[in-house]
N, C-alpha and C. Protein backbone atom coordinates (compact mmCIF):
# COMPACT_ATOMS: atom_id res chain seq x y z
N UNK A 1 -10.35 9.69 6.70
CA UNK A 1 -9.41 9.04 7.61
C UNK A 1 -7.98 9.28 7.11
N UNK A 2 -6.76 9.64 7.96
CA UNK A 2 -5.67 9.86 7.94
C UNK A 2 -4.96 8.78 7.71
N UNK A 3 -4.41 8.25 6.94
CA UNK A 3 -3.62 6.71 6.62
C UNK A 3 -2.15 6.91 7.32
N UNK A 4 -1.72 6.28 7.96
CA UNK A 4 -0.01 6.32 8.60
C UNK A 4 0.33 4.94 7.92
N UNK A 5 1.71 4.54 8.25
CA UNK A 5 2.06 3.47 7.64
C UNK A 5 1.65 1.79 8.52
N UNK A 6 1.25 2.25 9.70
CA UNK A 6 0.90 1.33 10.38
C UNK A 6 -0.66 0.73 9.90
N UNK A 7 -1.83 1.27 9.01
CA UNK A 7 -2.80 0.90 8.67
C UNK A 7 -2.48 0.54 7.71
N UNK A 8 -2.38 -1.05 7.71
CA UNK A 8 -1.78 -1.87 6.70
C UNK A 8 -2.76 -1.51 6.36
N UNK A 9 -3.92 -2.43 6.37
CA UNK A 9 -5.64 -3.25 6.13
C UNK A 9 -5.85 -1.76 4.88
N UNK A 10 -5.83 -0.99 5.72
CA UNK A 10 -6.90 0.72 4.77
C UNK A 10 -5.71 0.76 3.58
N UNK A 11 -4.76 1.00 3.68
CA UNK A 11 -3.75 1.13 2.42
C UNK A 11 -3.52 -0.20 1.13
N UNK A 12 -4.00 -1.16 1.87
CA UNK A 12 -4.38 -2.26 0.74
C UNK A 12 -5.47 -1.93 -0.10
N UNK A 13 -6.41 -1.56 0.79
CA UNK A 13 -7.73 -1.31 0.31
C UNK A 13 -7.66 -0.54 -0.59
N UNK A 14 -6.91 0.94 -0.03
CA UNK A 14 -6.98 2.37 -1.16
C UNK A 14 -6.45 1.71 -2.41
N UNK A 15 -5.39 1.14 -2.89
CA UNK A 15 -4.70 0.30 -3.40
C UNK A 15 -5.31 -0.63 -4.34
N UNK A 16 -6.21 -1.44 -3.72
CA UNK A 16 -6.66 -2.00 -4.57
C UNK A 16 -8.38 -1.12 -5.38
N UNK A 17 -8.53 -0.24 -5.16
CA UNK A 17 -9.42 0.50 -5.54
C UNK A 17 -8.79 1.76 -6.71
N UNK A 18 -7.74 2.27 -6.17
CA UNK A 18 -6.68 2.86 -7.14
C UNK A 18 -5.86 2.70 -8.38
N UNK A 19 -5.86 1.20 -7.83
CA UNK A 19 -4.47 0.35 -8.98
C UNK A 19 -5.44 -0.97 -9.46
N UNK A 20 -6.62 -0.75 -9.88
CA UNK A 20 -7.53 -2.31 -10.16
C UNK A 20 -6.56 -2.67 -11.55
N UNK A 21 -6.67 -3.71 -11.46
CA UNK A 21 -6.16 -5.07 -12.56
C UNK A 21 -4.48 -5.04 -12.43
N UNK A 22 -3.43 -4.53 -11.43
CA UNK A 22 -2.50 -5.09 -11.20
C UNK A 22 -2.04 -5.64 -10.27
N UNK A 23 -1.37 -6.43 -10.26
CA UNK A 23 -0.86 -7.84 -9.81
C UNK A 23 0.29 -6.95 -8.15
N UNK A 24 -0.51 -7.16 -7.09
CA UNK A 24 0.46 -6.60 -6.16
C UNK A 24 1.61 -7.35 -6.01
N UNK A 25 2.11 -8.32 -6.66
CA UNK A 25 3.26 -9.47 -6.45
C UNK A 25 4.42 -8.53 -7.53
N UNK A 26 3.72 -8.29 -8.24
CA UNK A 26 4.86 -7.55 -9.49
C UNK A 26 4.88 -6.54 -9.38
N UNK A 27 4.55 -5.37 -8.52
CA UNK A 27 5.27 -4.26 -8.41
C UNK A 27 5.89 -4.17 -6.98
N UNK A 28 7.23 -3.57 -7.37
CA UNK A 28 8.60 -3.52 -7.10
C UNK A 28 7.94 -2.00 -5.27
N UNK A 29 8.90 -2.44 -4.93
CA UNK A 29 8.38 -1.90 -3.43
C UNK A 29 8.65 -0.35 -3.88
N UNK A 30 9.89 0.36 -4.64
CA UNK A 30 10.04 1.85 -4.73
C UNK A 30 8.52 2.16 -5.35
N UNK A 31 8.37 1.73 -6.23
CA UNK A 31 6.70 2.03 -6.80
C UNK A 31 5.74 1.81 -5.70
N UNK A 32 5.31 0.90 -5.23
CA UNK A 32 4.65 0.70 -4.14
C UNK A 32 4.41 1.61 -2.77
N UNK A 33 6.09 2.47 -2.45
CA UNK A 33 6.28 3.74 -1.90
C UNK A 33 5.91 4.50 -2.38
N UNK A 34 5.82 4.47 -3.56
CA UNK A 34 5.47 5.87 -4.24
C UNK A 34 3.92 5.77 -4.24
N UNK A 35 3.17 5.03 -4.51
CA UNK A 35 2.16 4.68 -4.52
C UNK A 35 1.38 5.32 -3.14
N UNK A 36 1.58 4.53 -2.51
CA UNK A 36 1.30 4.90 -0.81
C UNK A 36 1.44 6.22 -0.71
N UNK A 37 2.52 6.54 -0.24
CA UNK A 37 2.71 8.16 -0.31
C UNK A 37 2.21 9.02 -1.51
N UNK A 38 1.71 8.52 -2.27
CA UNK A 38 0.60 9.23 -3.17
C UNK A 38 -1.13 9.32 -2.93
N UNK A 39 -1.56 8.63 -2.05
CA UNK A 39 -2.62 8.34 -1.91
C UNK A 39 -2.73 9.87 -0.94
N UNK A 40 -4.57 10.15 -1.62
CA UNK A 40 -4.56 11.41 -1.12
C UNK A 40 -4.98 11.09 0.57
N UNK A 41 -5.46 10.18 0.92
CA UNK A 41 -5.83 10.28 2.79
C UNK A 41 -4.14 9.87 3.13
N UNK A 42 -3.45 9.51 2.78
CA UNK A 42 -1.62 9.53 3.38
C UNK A 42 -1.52 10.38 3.96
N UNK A 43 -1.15 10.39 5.16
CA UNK A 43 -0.77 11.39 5.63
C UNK A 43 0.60 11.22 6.79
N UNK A 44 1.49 10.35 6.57
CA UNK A 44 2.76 10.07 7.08
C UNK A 44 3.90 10.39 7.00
N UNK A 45 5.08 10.44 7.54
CA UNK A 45 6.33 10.45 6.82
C UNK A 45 6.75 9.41 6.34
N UNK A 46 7.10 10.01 4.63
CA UNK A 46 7.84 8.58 3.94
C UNK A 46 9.02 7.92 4.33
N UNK A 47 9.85 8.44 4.87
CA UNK A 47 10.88 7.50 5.95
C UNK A 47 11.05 6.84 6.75
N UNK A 48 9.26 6.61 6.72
CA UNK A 48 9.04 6.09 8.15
C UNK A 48 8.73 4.58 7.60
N UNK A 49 8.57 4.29 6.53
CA UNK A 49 8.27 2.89 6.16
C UNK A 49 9.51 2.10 5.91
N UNK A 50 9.33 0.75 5.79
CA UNK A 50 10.67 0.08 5.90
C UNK A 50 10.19 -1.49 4.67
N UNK A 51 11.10 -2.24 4.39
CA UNK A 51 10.90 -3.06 4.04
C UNK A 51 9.45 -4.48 4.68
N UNK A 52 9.52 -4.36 5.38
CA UNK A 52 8.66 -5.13 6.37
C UNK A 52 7.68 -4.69 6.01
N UNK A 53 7.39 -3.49 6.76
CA UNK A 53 6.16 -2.21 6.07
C UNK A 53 5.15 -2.76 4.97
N UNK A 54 6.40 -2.55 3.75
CA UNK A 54 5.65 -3.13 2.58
C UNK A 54 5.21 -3.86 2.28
N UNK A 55 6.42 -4.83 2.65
CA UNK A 55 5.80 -6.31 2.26
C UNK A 55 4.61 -6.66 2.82
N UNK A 56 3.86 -6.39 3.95
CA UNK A 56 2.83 -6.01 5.01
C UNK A 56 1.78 -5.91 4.25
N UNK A 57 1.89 -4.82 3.65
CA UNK A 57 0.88 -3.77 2.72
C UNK A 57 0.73 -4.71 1.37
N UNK A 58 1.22 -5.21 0.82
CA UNK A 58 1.81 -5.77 -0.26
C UNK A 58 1.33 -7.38 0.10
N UNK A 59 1.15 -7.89 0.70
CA UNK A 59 0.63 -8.91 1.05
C UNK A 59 -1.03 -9.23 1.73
N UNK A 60 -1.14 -7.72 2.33
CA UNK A 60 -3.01 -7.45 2.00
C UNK A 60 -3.35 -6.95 1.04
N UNK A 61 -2.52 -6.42 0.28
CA UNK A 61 -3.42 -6.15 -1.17
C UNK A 61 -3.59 -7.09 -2.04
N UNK A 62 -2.65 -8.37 -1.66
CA UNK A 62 -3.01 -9.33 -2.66
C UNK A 62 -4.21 -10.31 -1.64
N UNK A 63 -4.66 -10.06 -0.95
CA UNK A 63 -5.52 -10.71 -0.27
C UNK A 63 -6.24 -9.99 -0.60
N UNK A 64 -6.81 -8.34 -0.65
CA UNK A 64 -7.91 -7.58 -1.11
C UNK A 64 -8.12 -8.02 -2.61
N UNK A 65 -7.14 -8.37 -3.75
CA UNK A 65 -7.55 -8.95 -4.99
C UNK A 65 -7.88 -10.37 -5.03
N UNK A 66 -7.34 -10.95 -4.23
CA UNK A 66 -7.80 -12.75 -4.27
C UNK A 66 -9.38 -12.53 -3.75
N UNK A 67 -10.03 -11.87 -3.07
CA UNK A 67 -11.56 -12.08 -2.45
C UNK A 67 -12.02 -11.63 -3.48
């Protein structure tokens, strides 16, 4: 599956399967970009994300570590 920035839900997931035992509250959103746009199913433009975006993403991944 092709990840865009609009699939919050799947990019938490990759995320929390990628990055196990850190705290999505403490990393800083440029890392978090970088992150994302590192994941090998990414397949978006990185300009296309925005603050909102993240916090988005960044707020289901701490729901994918709280379950």
């Amino acid at each position: 599956m092709q990840l865009k920035w609009t699939n919050v839900q799947e990019i938490a997931e990759a995320l929390a399967e990628t990055h196990t035992g850190v705290d999505p509250l403490k990393v800083r959103f440029t890392d978090l970009h970088k992150w994302v746009c590192e994941l090998d199913e990414f397949e978006d433009q990185p300009d296309r994300s925005n603050e909102k975006v993240l916090e988005a993403i960044q707020m289901a991944w701490l729901d994918e570590v709280e379950d």
